[in-house]
N, C-alpha and C. Protein backbone atom coordinates (compact mmCIF):
# COMPACT_ATOMS: atom_id res chain seq x y z
N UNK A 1 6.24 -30.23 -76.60
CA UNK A 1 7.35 -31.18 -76.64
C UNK A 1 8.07 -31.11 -77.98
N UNK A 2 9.19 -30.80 -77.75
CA UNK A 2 10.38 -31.09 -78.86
C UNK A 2 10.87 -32.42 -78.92
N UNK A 3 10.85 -32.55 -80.45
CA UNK A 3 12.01 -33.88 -81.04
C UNK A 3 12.95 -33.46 -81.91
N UNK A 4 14.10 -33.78 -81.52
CA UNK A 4 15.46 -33.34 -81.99
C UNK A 4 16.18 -34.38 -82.79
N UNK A 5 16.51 -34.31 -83.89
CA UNK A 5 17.49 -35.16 -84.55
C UNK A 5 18.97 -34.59 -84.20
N UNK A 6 19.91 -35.68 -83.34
CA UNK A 6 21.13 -35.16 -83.66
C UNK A 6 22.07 -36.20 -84.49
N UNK A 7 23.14 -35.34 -85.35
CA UNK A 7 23.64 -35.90 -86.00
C UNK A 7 24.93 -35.52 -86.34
N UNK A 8 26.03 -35.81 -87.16
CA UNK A 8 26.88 -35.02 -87.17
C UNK A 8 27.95 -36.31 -88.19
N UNK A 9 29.08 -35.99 -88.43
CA UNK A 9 30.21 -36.96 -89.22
C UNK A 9 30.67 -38.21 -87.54
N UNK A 10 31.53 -38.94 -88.28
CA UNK A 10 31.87 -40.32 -87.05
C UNK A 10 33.02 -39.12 -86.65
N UNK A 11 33.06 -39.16 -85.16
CA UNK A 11 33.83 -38.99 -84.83
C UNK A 11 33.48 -37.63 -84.04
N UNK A 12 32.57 -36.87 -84.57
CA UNK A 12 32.45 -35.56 -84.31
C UNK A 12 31.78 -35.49 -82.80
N UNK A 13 31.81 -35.83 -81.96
CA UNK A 13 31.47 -36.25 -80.18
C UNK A 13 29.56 -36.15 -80.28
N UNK A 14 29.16 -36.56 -81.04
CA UNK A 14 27.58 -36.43 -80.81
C UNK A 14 27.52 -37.16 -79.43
N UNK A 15 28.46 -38.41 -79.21
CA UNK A 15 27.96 -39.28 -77.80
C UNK A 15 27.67 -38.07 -76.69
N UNK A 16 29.19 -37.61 -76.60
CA UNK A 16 28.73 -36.84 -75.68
C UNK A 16 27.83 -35.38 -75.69
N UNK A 17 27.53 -34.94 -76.58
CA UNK A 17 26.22 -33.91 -76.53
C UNK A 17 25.44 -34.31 -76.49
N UNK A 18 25.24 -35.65 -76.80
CA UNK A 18 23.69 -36.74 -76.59
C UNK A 18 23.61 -36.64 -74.48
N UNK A 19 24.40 -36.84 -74.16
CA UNK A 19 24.98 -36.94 -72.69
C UNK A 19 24.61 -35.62 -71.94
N UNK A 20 25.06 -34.46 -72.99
CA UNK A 20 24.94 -33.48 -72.04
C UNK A 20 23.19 -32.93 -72.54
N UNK A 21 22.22 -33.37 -73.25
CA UNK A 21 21.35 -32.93 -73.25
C UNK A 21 20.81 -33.98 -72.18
N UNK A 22 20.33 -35.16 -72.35
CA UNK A 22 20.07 -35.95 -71.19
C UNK A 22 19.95 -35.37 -69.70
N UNK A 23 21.04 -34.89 -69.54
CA UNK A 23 21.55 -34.01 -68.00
C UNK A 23 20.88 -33.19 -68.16
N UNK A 24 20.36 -32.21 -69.12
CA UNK A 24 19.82 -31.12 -69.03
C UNK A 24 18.27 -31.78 -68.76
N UNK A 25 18.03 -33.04 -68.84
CA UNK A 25 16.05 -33.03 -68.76
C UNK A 25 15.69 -34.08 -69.79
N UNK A 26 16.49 -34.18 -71.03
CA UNK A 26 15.54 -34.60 -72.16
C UNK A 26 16.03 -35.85 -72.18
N UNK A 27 14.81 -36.60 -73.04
CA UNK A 27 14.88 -38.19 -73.06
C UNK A 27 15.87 -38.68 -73.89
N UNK A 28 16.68 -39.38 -74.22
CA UNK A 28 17.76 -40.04 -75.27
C UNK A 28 17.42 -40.87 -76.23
N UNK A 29 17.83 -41.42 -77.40
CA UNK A 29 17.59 -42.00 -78.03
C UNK A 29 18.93 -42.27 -78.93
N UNK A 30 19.74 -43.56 -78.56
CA UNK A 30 20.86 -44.06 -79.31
C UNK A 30 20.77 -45.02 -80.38
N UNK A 31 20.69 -44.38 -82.00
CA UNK A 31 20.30 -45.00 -82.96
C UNK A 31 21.43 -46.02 -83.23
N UNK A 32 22.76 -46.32 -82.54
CA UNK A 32 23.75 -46.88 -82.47
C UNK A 32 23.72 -48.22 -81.45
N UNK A 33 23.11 -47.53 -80.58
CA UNK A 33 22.69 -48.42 -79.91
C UNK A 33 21.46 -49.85 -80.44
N UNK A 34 20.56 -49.07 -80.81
CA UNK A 34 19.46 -49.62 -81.49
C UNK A 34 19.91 -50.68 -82.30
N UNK A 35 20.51 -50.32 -83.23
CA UNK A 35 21.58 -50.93 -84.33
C UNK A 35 22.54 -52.47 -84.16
N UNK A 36 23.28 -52.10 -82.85
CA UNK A 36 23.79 -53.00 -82.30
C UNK A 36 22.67 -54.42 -81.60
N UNK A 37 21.83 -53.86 -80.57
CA UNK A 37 20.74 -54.91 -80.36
C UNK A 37 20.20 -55.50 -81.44
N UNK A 38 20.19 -55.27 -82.43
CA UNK A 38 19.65 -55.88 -84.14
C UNK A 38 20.67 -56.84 -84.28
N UNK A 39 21.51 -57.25 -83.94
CA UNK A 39 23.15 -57.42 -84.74
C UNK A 39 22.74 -58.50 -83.61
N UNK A 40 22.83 -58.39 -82.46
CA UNK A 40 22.99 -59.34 -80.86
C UNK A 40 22.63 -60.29 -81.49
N UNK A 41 22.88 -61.63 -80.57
CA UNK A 41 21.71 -62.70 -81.20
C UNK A 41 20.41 -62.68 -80.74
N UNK A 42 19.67 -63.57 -81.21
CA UNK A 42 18.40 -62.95 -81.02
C UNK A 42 17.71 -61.70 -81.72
N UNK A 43 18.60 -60.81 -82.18
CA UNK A 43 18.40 -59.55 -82.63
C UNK A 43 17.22 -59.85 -84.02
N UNK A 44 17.02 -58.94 -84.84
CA UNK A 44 15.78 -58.89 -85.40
C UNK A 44 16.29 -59.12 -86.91
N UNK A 45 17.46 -58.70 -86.67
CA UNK A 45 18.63 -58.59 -88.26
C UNK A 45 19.30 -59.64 -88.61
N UNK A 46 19.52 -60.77 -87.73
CA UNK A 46 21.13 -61.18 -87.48
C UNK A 46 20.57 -62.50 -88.65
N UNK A 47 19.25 -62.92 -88.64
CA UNK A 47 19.42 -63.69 -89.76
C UNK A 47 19.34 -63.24 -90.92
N UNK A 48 18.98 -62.44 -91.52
CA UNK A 48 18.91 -61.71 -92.61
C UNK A 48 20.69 -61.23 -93.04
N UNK A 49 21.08 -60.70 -91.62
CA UNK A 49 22.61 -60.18 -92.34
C UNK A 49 23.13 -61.59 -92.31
N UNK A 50 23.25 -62.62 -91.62
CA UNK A 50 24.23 -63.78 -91.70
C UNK A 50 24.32 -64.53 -93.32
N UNK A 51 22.98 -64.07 -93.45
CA UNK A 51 22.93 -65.15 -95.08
C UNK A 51 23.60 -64.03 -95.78
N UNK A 52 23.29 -62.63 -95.60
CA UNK A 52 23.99 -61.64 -96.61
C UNK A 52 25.55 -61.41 -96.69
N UNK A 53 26.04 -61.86 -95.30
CA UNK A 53 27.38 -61.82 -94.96
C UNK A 53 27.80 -62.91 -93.87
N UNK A 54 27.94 -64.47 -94.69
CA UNK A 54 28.47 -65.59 -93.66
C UNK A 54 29.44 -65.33 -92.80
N UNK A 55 30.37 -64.36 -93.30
CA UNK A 55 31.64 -64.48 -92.74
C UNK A 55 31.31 -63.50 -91.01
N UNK A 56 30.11 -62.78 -91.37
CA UNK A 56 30.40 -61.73 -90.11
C UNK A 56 29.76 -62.77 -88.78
N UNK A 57 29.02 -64.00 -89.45
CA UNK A 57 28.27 -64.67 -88.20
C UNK A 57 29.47 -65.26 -87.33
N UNK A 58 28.67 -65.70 -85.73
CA UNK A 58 29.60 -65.72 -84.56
C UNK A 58 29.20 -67.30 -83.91
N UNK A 59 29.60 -67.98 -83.30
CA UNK A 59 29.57 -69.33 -82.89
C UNK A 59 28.40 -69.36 -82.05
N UNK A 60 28.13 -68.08 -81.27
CA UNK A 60 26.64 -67.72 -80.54
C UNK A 60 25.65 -67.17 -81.12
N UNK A 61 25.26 -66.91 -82.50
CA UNK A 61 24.16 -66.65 -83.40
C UNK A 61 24.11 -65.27 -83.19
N UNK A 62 25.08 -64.54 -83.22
CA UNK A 62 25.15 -62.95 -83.02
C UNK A 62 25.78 -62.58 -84.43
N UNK A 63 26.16 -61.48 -84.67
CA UNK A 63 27.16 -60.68 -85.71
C UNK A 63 29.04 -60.26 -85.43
N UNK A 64 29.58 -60.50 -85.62
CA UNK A 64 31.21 -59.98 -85.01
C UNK A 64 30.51 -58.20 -85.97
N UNK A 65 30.46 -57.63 -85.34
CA UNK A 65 30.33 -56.08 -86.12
C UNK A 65 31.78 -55.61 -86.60
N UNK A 66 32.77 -55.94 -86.18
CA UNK A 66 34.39 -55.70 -86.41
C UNK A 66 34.71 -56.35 -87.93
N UNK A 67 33.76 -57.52 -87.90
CA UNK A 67 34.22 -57.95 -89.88
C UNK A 67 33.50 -57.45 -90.44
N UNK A 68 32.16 -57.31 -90.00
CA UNK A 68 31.22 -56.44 -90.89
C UNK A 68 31.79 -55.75 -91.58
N UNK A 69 31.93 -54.59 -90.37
CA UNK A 69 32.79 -53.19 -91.23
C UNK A 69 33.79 -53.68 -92.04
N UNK A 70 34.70 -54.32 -92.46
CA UNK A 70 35.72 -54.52 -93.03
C UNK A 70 34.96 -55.29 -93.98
N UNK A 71 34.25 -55.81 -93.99
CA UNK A 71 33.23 -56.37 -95.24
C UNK A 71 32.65 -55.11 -96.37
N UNK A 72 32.19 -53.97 -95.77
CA UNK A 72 31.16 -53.21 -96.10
C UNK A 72 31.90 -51.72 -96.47
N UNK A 73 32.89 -51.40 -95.54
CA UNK A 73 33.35 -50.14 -95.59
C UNK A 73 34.13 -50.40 -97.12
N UNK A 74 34.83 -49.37 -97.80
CA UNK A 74 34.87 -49.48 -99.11
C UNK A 74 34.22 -50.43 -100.25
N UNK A 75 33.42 -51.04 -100.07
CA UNK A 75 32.75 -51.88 -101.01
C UNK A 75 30.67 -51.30 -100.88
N UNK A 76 30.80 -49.54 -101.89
CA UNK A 76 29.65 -49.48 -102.00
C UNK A 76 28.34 -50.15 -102.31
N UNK A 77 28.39 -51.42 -102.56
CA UNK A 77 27.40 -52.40 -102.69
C UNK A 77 26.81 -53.16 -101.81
N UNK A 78 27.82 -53.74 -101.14
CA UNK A 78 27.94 -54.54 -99.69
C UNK A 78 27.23 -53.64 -99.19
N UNK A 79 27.81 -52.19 -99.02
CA UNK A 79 27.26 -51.54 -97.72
C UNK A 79 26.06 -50.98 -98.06
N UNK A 80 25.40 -50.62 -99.58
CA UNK A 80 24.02 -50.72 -99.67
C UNK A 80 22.78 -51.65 -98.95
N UNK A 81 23.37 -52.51 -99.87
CA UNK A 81 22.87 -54.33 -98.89
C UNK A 81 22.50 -54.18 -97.59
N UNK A 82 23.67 -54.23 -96.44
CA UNK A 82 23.35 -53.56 -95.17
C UNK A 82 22.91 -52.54 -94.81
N UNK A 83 23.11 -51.45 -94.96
CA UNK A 83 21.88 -50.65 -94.79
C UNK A 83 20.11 -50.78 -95.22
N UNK A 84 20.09 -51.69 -96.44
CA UNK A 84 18.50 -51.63 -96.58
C UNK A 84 18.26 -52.63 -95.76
N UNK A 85 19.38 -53.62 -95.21
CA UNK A 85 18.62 -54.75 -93.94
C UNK A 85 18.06 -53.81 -92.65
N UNK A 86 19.21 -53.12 -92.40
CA UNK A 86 19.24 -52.49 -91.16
C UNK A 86 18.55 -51.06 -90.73
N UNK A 87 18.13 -50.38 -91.90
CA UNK A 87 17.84 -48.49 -91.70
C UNK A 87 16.32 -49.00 -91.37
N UNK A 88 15.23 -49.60 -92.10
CA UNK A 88 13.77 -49.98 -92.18
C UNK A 88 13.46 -50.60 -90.48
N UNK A 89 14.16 -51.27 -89.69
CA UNK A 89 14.38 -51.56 -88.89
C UNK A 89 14.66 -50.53 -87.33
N UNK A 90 15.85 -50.14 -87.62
CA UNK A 90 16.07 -48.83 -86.80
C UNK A 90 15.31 -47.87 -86.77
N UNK A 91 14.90 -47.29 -88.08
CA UNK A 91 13.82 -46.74 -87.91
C UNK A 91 12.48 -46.51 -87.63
N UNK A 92 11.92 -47.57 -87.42
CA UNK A 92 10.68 -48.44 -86.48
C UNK A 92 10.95 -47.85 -85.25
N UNK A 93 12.10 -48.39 -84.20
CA UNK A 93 12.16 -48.62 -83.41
C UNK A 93 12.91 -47.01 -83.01
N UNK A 94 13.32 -46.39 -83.64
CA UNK A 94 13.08 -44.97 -83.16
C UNK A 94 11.83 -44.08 -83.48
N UNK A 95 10.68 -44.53 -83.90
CA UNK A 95 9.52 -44.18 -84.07
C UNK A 95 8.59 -44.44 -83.01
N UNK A 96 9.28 -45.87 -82.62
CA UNK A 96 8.65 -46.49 -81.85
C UNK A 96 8.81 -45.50 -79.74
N UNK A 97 10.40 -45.71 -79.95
CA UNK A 97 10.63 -45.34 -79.00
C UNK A 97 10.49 -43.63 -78.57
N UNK A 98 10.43 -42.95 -79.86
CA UNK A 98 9.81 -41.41 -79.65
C UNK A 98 8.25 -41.41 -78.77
N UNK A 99 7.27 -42.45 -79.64
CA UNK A 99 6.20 -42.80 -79.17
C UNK A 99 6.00 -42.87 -78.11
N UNK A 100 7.07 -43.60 -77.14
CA UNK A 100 6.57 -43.87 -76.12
C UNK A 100 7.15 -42.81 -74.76
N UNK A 101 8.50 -42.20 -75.27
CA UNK A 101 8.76 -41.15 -74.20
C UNK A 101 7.94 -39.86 -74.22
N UNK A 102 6.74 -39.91 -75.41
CA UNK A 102 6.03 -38.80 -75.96
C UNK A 102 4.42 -39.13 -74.92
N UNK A 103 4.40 -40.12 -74.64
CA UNK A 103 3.32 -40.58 -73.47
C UNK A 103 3.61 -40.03 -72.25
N UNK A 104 4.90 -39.31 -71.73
CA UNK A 104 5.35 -39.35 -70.57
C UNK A 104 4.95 -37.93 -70.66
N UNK A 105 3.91 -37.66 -69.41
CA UNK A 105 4.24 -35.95 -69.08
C UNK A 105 4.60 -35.03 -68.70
N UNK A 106 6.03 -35.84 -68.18
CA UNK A 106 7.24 -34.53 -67.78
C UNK A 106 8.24 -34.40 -69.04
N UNK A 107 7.81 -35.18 -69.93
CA UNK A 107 8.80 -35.10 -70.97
C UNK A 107 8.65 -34.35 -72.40
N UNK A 108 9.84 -33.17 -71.97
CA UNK A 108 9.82 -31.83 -72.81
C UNK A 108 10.49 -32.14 -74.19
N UNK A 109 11.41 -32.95 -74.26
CA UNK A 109 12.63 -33.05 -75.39
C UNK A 109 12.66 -34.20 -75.44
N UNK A 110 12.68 -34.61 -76.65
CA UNK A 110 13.44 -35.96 -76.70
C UNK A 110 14.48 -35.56 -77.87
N UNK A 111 15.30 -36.35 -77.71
CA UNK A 111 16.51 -36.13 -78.38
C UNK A 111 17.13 -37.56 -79.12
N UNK A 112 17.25 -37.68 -80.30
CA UNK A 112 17.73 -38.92 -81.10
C UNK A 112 18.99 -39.05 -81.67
N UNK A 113 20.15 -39.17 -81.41
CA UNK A 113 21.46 -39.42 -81.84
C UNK A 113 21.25 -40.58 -82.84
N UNK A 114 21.41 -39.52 -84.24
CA UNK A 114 21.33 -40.48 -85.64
C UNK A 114 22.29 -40.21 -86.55
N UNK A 115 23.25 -41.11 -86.58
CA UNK A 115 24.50 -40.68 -87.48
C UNK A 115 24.61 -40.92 -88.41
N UNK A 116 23.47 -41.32 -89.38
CA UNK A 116 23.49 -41.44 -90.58
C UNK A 116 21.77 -40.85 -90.70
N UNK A 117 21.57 -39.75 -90.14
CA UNK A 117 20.12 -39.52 -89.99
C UNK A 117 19.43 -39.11 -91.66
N UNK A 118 20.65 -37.75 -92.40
CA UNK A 118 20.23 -37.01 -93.46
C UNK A 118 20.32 -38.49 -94.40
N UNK A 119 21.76 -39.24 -94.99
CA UNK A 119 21.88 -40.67 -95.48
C UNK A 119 21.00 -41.34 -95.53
N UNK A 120 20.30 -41.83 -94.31
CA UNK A 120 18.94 -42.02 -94.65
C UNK A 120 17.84 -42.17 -94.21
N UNK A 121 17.70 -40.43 -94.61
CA UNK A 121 16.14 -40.19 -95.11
C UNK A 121 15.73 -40.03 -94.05
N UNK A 122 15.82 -39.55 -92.67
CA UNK A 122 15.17 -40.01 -91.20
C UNK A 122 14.66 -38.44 -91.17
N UNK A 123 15.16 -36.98 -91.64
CA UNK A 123 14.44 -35.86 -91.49
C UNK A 123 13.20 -35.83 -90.91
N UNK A 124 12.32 -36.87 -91.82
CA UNK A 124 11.10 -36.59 -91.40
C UNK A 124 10.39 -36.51 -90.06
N UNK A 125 11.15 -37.38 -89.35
CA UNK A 125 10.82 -38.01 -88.04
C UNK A 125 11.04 -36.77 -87.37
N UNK A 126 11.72 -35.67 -87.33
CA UNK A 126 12.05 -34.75 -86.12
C UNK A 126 11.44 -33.56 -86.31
N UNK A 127 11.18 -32.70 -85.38
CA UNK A 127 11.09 -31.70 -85.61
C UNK A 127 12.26 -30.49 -85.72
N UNK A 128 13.04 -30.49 -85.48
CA UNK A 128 14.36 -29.70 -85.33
C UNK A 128 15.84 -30.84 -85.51
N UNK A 129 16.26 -30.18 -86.25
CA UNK A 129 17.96 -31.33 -86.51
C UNK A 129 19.00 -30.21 -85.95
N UNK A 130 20.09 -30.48 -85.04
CA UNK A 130 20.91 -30.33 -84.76
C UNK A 130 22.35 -31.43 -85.63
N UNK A 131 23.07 -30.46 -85.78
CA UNK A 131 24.16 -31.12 -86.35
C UNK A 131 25.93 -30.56 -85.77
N UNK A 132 26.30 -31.78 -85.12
CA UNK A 132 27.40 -31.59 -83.99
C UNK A 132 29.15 -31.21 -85.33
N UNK A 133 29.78 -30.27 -85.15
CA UNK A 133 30.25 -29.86 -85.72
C UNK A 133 31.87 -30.41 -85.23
N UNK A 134 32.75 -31.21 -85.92
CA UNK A 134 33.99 -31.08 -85.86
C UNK A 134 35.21 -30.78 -86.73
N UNK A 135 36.72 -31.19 -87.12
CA UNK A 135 37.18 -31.23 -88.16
C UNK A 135 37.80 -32.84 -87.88
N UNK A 136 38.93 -32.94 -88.98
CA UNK A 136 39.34 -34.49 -89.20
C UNK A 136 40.18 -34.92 -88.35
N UNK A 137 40.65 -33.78 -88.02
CA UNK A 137 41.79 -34.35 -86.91
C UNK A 137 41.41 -34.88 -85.61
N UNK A 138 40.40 -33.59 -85.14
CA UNK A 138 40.12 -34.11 -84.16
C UNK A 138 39.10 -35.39 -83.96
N UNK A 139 37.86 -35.59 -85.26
CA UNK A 139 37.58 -36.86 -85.29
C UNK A 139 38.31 -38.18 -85.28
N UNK A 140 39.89 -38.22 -85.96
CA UNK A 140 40.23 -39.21 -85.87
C UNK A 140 41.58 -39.44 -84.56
N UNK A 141 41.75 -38.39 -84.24
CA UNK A 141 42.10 -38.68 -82.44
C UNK A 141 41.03 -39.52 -81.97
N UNK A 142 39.91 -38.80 -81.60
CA UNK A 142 39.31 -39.49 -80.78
C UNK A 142 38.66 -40.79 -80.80
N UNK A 143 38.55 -41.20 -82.39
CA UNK A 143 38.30 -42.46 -83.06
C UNK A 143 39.63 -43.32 -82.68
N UNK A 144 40.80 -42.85 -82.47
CA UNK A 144 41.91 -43.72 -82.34
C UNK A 144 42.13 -44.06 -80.76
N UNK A 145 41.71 -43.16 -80.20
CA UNK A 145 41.37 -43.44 -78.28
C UNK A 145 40.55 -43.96 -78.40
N UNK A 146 38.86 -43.74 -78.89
CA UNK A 146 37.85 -44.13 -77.98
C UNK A 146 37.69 -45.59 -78.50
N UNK A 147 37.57 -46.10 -79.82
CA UNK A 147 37.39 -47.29 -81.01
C UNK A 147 38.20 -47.94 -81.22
N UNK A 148 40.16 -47.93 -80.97
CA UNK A 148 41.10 -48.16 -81.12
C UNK A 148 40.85 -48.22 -82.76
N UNK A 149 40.20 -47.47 -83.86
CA UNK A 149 40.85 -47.02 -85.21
C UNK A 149 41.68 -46.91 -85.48
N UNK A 150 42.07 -47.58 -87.15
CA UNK A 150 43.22 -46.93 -87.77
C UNK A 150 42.93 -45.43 -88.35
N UNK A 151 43.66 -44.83 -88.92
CA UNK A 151 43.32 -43.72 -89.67
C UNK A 151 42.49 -43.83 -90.82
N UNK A 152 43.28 -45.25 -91.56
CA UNK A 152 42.55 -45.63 -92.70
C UNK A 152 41.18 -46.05 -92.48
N UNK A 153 40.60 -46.70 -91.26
CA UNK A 153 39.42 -47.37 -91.09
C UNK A 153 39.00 -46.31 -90.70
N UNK A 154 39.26 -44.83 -90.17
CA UNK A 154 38.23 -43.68 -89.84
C UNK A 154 38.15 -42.90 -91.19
N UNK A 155 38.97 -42.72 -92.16
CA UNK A 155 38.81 -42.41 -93.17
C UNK A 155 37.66 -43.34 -94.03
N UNK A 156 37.88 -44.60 -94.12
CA UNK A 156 37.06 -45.21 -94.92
C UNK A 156 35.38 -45.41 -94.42
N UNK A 157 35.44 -44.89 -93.45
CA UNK A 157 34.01 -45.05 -93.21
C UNK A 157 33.32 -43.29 -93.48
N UNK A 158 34.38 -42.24 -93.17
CA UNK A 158 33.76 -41.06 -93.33
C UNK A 158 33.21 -40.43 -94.84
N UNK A 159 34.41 -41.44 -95.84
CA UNK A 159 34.06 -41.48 -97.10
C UNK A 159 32.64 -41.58 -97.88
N UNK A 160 32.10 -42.77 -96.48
CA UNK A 160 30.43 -42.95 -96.86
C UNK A 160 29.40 -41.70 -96.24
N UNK A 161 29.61 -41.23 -95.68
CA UNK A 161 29.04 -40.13 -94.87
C UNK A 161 29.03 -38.72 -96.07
N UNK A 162 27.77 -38.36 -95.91
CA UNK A 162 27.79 -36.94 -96.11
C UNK A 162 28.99 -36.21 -95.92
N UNK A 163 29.30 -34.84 -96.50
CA UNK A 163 30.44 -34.38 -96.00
C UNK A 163 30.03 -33.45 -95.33
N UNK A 164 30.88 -33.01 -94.01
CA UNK A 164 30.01 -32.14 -93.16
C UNK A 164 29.28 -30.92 -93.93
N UNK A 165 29.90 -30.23 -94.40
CA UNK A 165 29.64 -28.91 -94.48
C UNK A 165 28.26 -29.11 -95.37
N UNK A 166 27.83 -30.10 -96.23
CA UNK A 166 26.53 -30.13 -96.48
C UNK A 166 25.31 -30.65 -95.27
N UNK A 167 25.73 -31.19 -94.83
CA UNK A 167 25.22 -31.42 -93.17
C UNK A 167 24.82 -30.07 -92.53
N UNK A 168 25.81 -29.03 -92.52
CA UNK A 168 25.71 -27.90 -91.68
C UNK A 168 24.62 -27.23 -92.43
N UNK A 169 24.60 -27.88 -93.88
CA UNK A 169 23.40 -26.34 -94.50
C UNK A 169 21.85 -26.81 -93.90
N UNK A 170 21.95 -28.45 -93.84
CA UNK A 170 20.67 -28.41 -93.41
C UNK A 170 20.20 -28.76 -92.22
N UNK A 171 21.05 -28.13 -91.23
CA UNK A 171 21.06 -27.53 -89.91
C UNK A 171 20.03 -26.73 -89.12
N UNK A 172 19.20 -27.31 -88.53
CA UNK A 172 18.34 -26.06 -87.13
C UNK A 172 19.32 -25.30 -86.79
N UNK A 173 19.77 -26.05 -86.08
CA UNK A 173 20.84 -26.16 -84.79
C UNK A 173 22.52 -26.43 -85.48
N UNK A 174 23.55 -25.78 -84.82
CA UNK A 174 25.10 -26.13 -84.73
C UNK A 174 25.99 -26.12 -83.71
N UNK A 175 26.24 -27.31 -83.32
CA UNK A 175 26.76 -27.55 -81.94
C UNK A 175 28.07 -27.40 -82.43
N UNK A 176 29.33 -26.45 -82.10
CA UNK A 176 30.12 -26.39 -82.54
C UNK A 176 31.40 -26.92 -81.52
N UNK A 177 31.53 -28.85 -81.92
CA UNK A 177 32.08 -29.23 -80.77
C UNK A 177 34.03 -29.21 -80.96
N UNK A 178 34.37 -28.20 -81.62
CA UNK A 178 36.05 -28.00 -81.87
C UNK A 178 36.73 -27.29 -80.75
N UNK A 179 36.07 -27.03 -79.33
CA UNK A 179 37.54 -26.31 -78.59
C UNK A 179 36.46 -27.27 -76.89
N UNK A 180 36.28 -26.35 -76.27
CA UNK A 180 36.81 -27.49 -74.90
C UNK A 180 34.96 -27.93 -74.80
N UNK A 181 34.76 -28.89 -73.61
CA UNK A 181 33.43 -29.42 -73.51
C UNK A 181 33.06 -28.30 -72.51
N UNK A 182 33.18 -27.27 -72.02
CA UNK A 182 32.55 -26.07 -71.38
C UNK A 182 31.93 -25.56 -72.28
N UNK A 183 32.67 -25.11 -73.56
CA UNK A 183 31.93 -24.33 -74.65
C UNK A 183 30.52 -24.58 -75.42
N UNK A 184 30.89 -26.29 -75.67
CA UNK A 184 30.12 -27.36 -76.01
C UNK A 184 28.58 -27.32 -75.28
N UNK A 185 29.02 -27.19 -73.93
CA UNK A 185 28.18 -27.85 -73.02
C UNK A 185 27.14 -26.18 -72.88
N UNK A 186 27.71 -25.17 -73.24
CA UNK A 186 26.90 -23.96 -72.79
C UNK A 186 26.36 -23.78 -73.68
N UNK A 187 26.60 -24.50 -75.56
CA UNK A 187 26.02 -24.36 -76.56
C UNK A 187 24.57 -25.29 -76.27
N UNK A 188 24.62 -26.45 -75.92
CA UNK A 188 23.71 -26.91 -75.68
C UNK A 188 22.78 -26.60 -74.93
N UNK A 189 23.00 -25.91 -73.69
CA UNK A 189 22.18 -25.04 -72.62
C UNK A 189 21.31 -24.24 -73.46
N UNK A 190 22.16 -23.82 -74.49
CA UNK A 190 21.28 -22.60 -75.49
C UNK A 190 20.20 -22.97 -75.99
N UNK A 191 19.95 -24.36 -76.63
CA UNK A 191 19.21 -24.84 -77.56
C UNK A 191 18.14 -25.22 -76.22
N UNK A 192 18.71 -26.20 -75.37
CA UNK A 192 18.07 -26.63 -74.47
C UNK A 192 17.03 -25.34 -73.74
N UNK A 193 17.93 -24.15 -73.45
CA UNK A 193 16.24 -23.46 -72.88
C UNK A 193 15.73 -22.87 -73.90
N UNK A 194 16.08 -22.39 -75.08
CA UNK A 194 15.65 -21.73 -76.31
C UNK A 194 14.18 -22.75 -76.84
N UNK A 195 14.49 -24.02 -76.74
CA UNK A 195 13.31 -24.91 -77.21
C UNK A 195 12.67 -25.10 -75.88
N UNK A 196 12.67 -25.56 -74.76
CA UNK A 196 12.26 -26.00 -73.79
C UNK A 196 11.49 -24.77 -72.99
N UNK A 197 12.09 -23.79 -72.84
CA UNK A 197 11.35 -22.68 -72.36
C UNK A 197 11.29 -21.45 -73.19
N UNK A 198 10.38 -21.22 -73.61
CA UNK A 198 9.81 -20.61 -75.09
C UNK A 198 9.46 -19.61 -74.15
């Protein structure tokens, strides 16, 4: 059994190569997802971030994640803050949840969509990192369809991010997602039987 870190800059379509490995067999793991259930109410974070950031709390004991970011994105301190609430956390629970699709014995791959995986520190956890490859333009198209982003708010968050091309050096894997999702999708086939059927 393989465990895969995928990762890549915002914007660069990891959702959907997370999607097309899934289809191929392997188990998922949305560290975005994860993230967000922390934030919910009830979540595991939401009192810890509310005292750290009053303004982001919600009338139902949840997080608005929309002020967050505008709290955190250009203000490297803030967004330290949140991350040491939130990475110790997520990362449990993708430890956790490797654990348990790793009990299952049809299960060849698991696969973890972590977009701030190298940032922080999560290497350890995988055995193989894949890193989904785009440029700016096309990240912030699709940030402006899929997120309704400004330019400035996809810029200001990529600012915090690694910059790709140091990403790419410490690369298994390069999903090179810049021309159509056929290409994409046959790159992944590659990795997928290359690890899966040895």
């Amino acid at each position: 059994m393989i465990v895969m870190g995928l990762t890549g800059n915002l914007g660069s379509g990891k959702s959907t190569v997370l999607q097309m490995f899934h289809k191929f067999g392997a188990e998922v793991i949305d560290a975005d997802e994860i993230a967000r259930r922390l934030l919910e109410p009830g979540g595991a974070c939401v009192r810890a971030v509310r005292q750290a950031f009053p303004q982001a709390g919600t009338d139902t004991g949840g997080i608005r994640r929309s002020v967050l970011a505008e709290l955190v994105f250009g203000h490297p301190r803030r967004l330290k803050k949140l991350e040491d609430l939130l990475h110790p956390p997520v990362r449990r629970e993708i430890q956790h949840r490797i654990s348990q699709a790793a009990k299952q014995p049809a299960t060849e791959m698991i696969v973890a969509d972590v977009p701030l995986l190298f940032e922080a520190g999560f290497e350890d956890l995988f055995d193989v990192i894949a890193v989904v490859r785009s440029n700016q333009r096309l990240q912030i198209e699709r940030l402006r369809r899929s997120r309704k982003m400004s330019r400035r708010q996809v810029l200001a968050r990529l600012a915090h991010q690694w910059p790709q091309q140091q990403k790419l050096q410490q690369a298994d894997f390069i999903i090179d997602n810049r021309s159509t999702q056929a290409k994409t999708r046959s790159q992944v086939n590659a990795i997928w039987e290359g690890l899966v059927h040895l």
